[in-house]
N, C-alpha and C. Protein backbone atom coordinates (compact mmCIF):
# COMPACT_ATOMS: atom_id res chain seq x y z
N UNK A 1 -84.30 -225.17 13.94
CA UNK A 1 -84.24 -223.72 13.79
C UNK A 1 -83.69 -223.35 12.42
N UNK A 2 -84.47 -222.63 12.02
CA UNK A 2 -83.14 -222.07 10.51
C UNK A 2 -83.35 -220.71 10.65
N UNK A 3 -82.39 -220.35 9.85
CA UNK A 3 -82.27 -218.55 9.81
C UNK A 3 -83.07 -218.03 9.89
N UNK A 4 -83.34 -217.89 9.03
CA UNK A 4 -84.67 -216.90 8.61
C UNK A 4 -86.19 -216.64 9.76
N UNK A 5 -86.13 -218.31 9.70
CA UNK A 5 -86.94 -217.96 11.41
C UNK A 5 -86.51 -217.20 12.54
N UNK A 6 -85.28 -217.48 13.12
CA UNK A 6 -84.72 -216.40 13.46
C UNK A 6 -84.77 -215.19 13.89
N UNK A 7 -84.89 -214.75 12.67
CA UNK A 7 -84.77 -213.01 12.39
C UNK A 7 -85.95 -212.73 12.37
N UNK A 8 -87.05 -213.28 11.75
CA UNK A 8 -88.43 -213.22 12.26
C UNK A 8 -89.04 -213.36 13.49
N UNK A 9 -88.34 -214.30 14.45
CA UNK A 9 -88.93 -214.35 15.79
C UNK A 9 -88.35 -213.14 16.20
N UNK A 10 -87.14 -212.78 15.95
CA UNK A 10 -86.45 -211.14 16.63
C UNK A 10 -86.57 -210.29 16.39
N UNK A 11 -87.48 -210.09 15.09
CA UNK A 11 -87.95 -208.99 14.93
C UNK A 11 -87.11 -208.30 13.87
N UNK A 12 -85.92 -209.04 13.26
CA UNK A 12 -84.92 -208.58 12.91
C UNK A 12 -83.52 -208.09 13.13
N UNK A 13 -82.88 -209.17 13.46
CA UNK A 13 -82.09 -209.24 14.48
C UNK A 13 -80.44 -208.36 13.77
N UNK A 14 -79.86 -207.91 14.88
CA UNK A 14 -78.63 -207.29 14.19
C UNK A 14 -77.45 -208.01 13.27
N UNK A 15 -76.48 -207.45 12.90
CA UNK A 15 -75.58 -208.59 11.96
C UNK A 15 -74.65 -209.11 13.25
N UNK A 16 -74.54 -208.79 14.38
CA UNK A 16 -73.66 -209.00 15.34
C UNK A 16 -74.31 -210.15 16.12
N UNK A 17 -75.85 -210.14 16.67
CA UNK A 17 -76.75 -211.05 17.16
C UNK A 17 -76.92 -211.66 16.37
N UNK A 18 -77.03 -211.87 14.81
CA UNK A 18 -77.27 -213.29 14.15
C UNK A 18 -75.66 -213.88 14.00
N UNK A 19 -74.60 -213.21 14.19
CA UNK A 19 -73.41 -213.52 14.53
C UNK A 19 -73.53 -214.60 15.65
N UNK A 20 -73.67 -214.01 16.39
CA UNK A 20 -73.29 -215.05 18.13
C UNK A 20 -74.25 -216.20 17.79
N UNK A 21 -75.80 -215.95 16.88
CA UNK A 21 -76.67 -216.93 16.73
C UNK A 21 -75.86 -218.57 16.07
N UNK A 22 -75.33 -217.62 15.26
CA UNK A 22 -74.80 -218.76 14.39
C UNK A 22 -73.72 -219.84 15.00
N UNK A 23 -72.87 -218.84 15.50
CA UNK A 23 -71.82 -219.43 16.54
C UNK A 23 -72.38 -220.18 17.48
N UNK A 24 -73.11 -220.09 17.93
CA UNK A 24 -73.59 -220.79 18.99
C UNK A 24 -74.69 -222.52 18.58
N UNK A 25 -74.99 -222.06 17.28
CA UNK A 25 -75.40 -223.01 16.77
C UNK A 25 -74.42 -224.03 16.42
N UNK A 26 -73.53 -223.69 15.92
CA UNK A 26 -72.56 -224.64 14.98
C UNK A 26 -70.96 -223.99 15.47
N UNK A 27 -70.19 -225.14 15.46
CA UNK A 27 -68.92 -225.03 15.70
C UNK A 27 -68.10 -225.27 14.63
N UNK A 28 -66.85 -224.15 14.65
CA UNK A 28 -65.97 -224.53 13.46
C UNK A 28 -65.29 -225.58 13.18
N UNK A 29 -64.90 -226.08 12.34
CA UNK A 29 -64.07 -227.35 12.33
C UNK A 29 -63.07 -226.86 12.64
C-alpha cells in the first residue's frame, strides 16, 4: 500500500482518516 494510493482509492481522504491510516499501518517506536 503507499499513500498516495490511498487517497486515491478514497477519493480523497480527510487529514484525520489518513491519520488513523497511517497509525494503523506502522507503529511508533
Amino acid at each position: 500500500w503507499s499513500r498516495s494510493y490511498f487517497v486515491c482509492s478514497t477519493g480523497g481522504a480527510t487529514i484525520e482518516t489518513f491519520r488513523a491510516y497511517v497509525q494503523s499501518q506502522s507503529t511508533p517506536d
